[in-house]
PDB file of N, CA and C in Angstrom:
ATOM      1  N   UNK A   1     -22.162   7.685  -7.283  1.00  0.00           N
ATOM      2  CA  UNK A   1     -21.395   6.547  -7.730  1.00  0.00           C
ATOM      3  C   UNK A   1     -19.998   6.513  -7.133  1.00  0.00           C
ATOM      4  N   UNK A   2     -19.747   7.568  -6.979  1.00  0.00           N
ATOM      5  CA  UNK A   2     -18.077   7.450  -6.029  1.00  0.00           C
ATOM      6  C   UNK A   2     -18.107   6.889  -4.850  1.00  0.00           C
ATOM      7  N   UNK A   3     -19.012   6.870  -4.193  1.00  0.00           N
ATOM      8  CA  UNK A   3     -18.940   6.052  -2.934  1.00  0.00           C
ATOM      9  C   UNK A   3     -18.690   4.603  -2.960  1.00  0.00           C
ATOM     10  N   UNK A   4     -18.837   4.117  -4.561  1.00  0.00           N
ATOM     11  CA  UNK A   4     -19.074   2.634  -4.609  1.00  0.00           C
ATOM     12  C   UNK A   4     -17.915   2.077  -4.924  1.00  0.00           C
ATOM     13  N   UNK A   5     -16.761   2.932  -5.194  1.00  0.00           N
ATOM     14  CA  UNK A   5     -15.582   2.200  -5.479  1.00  0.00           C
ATOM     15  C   UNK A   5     -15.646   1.295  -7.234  1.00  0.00           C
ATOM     16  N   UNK A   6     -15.981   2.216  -8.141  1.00  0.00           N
ATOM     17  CA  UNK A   6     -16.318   1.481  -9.577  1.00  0.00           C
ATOM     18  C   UNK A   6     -15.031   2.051  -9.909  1.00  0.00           C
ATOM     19  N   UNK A   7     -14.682   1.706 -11.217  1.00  0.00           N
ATOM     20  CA  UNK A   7     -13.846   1.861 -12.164  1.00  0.00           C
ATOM     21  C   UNK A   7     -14.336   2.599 -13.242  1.00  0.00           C
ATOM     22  N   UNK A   8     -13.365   3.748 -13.683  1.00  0.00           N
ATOM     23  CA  UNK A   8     -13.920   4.644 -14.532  1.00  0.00           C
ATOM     24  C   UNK A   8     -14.564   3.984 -15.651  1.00  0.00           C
ATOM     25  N   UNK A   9     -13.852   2.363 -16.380  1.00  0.00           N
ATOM     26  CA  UNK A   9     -14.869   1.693 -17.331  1.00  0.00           C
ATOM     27  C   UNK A   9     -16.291   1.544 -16.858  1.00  0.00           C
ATOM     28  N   UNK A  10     -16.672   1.351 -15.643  1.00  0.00           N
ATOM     29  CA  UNK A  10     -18.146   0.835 -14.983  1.00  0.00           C
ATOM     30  C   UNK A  10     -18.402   1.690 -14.707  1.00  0.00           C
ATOM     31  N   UNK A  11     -18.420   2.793 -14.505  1.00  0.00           N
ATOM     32  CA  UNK A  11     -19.138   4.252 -14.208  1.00  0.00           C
ATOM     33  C   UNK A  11     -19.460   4.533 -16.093  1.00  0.00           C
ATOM     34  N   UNK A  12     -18.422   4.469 -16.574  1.00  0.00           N
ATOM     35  CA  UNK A  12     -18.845   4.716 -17.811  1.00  0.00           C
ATOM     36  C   UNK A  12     -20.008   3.672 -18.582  1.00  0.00           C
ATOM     37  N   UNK A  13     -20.114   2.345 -18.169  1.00  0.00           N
ATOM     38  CA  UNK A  13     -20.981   1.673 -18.833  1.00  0.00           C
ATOM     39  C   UNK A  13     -22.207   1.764 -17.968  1.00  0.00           C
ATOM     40  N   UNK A  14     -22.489   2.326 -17.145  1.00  0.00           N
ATOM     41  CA  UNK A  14     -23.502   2.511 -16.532  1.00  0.00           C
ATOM     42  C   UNK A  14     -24.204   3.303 -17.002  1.00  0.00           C
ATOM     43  N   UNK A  15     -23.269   4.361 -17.246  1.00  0.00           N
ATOM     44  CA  UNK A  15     -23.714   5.883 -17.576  1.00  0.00           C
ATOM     45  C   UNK A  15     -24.252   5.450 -19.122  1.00  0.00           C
ATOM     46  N   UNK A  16     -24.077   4.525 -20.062  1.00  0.00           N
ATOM     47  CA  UNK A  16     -24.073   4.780 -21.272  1.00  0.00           C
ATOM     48  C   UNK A  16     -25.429   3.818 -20.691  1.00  0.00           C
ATOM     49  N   UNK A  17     -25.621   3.061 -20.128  1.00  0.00           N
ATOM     50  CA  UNK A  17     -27.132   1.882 -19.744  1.00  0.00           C
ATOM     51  C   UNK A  17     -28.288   2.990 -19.489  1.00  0.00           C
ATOM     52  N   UNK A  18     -27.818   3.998 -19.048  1.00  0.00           N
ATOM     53  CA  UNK A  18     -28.988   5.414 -18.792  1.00  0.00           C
ATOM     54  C   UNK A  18     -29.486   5.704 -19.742  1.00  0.00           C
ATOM     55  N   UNK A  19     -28.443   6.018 -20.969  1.00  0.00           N
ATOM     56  CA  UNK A  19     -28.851   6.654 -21.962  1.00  0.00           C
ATOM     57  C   UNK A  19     -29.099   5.906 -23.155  1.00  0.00           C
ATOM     58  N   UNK A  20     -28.632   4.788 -22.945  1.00  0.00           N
ATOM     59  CA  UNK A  20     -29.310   4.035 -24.449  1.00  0.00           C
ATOM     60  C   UNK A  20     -29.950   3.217 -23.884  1.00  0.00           C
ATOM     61  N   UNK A  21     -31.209   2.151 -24.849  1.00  0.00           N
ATOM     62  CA  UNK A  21     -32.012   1.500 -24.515  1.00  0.00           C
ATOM     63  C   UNK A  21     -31.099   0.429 -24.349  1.00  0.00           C
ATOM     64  N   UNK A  22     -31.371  -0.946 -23.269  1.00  0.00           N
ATOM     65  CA  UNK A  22     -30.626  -1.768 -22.237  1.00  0.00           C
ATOM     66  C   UNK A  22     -30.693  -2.783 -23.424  1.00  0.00           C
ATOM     67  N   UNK A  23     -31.391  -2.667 -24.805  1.00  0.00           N
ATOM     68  CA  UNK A  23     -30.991  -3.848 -25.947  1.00  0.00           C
ATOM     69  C   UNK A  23     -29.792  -3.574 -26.437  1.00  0.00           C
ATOM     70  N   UNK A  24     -29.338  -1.908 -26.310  1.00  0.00           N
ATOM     71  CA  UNK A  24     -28.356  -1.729 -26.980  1.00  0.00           C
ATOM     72  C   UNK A  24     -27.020  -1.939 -26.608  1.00  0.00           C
ATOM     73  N   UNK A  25     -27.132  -1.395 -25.163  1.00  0.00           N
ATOM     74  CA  UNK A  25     -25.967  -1.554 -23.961  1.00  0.00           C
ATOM     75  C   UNK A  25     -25.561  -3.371 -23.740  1.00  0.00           C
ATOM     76  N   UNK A  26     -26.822  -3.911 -24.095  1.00  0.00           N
ATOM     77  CA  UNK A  26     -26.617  -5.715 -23.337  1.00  0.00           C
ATOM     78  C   UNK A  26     -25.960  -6.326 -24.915  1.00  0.00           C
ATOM     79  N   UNK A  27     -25.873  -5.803 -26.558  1.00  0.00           N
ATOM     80  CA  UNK A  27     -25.909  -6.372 -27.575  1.00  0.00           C
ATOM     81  C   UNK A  27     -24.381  -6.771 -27.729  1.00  0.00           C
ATOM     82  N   UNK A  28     -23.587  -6.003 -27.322  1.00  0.00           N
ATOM     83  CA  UNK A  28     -22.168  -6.468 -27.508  1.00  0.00           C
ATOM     84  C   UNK A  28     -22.094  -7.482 -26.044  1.00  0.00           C
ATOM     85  N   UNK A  29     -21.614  -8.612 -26.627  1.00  0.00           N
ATOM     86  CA  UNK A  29     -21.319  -9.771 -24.868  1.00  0.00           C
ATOM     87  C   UNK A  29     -20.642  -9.178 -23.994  1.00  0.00           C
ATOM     88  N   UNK A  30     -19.350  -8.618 -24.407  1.00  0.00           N
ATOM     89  CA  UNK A  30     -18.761  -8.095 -23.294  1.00  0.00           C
ATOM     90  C   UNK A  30     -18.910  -6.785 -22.695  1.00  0.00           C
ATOM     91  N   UNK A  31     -20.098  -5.869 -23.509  1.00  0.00           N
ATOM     92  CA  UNK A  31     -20.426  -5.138 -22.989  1.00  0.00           C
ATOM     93  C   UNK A  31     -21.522  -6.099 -21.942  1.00  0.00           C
ATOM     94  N   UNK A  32     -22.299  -6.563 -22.190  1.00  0.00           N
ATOM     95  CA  UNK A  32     -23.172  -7.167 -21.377  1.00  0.00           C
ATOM     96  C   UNK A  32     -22.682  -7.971 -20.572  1.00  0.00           C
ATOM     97  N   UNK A  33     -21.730  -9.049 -20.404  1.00  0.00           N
ATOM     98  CA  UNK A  33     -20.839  -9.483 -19.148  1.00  0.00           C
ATOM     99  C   UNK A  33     -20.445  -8.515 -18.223  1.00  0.00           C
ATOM    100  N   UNK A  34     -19.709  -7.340 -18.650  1.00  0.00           N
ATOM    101  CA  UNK A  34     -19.229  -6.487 -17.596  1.00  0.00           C
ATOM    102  C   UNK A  34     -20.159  -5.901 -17.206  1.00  0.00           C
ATOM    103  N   UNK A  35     -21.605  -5.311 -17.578  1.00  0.00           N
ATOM    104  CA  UNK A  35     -22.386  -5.650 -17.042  1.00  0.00           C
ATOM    105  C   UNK A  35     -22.961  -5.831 -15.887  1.00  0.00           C
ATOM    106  N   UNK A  36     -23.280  -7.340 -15.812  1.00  0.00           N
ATOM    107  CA  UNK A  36     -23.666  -8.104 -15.166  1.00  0.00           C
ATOM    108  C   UNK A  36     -22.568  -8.111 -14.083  1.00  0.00           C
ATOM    109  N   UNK A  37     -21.235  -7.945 -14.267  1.00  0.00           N
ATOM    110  CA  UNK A  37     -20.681  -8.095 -13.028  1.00  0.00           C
ATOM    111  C   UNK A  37     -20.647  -7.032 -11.884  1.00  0.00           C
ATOM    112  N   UNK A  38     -20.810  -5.359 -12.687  1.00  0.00           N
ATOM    113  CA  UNK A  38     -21.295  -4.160 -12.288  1.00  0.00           C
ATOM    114  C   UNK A  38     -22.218  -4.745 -10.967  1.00  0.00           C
ATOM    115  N   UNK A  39     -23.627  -5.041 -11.895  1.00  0.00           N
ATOM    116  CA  UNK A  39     -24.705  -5.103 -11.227  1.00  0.00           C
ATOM    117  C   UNK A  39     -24.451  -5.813 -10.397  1.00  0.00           C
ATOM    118  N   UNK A  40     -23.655  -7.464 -10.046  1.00  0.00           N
ATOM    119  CA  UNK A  40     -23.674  -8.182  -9.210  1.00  0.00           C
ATOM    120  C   UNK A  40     -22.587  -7.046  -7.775  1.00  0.00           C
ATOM    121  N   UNK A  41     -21.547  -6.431  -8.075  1.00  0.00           N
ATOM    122  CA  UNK A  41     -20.756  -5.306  -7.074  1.00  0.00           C
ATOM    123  C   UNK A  41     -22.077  -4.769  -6.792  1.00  0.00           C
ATOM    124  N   UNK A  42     -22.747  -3.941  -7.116  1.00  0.00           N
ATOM    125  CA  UNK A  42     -23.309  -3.102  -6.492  1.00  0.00           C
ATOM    126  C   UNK A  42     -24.421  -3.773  -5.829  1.00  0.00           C
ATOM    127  N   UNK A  43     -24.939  -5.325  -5.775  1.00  0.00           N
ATOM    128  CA  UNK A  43     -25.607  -5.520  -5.242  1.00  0.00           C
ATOM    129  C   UNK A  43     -25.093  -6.167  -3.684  1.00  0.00           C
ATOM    130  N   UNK A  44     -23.744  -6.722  -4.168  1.00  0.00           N
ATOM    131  CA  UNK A  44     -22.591  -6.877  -2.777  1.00  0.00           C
ATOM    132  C   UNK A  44     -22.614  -5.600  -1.801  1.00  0.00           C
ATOM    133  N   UNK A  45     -22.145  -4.667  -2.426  1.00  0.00           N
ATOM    134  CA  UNK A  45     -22.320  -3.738  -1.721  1.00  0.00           C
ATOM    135  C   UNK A  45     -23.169  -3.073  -0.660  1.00  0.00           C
ATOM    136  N   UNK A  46     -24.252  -3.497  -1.690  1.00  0.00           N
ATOM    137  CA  UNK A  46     -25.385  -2.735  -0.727  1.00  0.00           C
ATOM    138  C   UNK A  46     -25.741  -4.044  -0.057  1.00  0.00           C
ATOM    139  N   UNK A  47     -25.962  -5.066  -0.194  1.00  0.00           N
ATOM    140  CA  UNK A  47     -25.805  -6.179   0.981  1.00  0.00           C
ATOM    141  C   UNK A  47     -24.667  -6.228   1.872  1.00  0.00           C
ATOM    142  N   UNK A  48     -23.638  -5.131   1.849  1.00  0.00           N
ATOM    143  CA  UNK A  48     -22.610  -5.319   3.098  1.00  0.00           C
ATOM    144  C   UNK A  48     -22.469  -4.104   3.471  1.00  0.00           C
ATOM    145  N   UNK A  49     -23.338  -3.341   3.164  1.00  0.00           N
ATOM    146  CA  UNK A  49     -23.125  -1.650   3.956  1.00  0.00           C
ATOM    147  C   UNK A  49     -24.211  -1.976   4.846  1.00  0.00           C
ATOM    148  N   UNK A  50     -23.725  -1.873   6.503  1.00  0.00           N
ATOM    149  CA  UNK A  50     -24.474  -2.039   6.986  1.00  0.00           C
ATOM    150  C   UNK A  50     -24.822  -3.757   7.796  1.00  0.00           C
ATOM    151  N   UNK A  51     -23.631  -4.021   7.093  1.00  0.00           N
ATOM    152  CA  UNK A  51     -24.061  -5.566   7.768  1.00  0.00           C
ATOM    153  C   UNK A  51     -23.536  -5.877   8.932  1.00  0.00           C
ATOM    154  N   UNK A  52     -24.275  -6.850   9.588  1.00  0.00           N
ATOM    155  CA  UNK A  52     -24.071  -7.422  10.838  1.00  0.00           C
ATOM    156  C   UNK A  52     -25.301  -6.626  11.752  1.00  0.00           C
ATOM    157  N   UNK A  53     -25.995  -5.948  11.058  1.00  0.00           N
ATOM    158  CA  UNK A  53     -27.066  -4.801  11.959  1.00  0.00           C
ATOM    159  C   UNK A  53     -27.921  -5.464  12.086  1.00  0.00           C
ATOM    160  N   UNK A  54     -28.448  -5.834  10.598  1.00  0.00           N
ATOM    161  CA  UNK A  54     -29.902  -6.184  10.651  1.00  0.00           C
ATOM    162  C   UNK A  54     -30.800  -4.687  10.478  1.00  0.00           C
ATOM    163  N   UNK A  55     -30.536  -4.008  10.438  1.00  0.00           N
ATOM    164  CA  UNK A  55     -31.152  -2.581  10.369  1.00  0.00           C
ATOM    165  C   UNK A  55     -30.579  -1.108  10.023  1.00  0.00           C
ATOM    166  N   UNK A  56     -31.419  -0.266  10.238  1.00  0.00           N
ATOM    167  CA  UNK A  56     -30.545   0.744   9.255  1.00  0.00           C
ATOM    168  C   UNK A  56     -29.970   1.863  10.598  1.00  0.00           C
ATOM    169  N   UNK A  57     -29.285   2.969  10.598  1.00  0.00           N
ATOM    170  CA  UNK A  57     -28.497   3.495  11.832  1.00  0.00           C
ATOM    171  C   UNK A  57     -29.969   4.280  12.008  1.00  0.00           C
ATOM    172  N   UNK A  58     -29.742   4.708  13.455  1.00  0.00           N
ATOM    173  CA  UNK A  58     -30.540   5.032  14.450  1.00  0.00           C
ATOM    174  C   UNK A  58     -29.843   6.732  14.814  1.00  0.00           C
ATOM    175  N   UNK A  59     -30.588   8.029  14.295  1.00  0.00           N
ATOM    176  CA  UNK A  59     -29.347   8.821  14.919  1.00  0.00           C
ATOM    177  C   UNK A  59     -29.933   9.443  15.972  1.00  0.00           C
ATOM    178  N   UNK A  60     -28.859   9.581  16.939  1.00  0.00           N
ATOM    179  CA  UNK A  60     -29.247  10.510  18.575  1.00  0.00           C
ATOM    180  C   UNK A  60     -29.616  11.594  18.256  1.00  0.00           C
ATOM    181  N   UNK A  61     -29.262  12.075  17.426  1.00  0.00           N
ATOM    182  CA  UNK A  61     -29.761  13.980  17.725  1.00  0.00           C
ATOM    183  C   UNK A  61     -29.872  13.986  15.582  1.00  0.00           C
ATOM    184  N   UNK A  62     -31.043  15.349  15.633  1.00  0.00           N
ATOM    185  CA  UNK A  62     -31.142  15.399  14.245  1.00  0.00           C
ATOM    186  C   UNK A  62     -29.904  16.270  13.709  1.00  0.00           C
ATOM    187  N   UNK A  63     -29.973  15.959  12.353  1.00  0.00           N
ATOM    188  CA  UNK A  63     -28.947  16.787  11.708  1.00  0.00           C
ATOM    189  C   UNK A  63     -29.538  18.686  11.873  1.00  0.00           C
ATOM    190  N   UNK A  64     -28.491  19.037  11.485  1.00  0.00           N
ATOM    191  CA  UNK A  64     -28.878  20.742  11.557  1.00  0.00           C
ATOM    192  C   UNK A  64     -28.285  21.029  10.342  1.00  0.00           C
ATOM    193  N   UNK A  65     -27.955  20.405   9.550  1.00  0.00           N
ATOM    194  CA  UNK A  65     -28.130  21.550   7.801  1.00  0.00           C
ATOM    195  C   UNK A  65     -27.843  19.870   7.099  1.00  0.00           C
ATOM    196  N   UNK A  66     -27.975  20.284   5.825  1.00  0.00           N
ATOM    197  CA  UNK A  66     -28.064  19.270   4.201  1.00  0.00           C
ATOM    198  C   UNK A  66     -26.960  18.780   4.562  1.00  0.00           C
ATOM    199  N   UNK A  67     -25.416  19.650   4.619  1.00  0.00           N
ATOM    200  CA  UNK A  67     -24.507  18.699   4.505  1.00  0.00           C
ATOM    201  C   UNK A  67     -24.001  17.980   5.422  1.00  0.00           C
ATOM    202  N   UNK A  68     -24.470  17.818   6.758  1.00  0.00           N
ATOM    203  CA  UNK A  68     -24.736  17.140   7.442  1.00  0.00           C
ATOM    204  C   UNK A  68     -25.252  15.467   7.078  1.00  0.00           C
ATOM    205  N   UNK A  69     -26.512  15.980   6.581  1.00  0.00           N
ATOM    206  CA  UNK A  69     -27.493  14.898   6.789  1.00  0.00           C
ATOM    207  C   UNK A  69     -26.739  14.194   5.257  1.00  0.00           C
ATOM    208  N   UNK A  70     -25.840  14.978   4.644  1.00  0.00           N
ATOM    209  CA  UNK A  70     -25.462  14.027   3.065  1.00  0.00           C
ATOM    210  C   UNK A  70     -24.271  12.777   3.743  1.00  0.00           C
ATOM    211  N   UNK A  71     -23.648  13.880   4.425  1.00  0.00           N
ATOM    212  CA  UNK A  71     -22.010  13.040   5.715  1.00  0.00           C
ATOM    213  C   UNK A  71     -23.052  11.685   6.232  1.00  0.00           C
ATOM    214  N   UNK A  72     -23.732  11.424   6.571  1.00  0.00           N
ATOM    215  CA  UNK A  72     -24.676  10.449   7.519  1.00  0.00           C
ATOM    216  C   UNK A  72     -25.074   9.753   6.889  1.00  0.00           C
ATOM    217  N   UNK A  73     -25.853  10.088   5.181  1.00  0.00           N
ATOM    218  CA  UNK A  73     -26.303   9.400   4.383  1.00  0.00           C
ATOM    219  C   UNK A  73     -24.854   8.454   3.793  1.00  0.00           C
ATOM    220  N   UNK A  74     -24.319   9.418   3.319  1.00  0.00           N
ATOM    221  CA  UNK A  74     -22.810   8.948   2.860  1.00  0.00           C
ATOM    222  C   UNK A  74     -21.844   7.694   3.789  1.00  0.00           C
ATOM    223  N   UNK A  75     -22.416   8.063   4.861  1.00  0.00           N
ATOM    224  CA  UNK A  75     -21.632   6.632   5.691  1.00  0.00           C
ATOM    225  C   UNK A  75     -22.362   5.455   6.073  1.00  0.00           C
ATOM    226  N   UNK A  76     -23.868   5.730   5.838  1.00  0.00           N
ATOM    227  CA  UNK A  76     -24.371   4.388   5.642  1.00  0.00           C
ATOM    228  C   UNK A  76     -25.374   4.434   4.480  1.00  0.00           C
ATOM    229  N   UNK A  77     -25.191   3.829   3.000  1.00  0.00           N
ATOM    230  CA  UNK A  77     -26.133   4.049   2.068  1.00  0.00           C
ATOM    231  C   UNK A  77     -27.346   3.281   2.213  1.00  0.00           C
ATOM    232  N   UNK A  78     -27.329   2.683   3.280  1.00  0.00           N
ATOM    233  CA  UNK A  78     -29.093   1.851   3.087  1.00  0.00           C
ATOM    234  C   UNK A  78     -29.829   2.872   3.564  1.00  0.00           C
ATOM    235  N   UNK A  79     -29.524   4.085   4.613  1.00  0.00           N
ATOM    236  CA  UNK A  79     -30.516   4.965   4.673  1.00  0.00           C
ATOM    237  C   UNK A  79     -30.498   4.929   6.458  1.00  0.00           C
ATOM    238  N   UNK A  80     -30.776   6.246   7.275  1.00  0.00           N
ATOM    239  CA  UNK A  80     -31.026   6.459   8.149  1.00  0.00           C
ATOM    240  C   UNK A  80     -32.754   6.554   8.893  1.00  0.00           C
ATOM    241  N   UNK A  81     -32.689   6.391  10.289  1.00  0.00           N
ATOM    242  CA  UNK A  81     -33.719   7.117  10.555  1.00  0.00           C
ATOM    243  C   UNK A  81     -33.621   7.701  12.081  1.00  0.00           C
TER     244      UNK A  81
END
């Protein structure tokens, strides 16, 4: 979640959407507005990581250990191949 640039309130209401059932999290409005605006960021997001490609990165040479391949994942979240 740190990669996404949230606010400790939206990390926190996310985190609480995990753990309680989504009638409970959506029952207060403004819990459920903020919400919805969460979900609409993170869907910006991942529609602009990566844009202008059309596709996901291409890498020249394979990684050689985990934290490698996390650095690579980490700079483009739609995913490598």
């Amino acid at each position: 979640l740190a990669s996404l640039r949230l606010t400790a309130q939206e990390t926190a209401l996310l985190r609480m959407a995990e753990t309680n059932p989504i009638e409970y999290t959506l029952a207060d409005s403004r819990d459920a507005a903020m919400y919805a605006r969460v979900l609409l960021k993170l869907l910006a997001e991942a529609a602009s990581a990566g844009a202008g490609f059309g596709d996901v990165s291409n890498l020249t040479t394979a990684c050689s250990n985990e934290e490698e391949a996390l650095e690579v994942l980490q700079n483009d979240p739609l995913g490598v191949v």
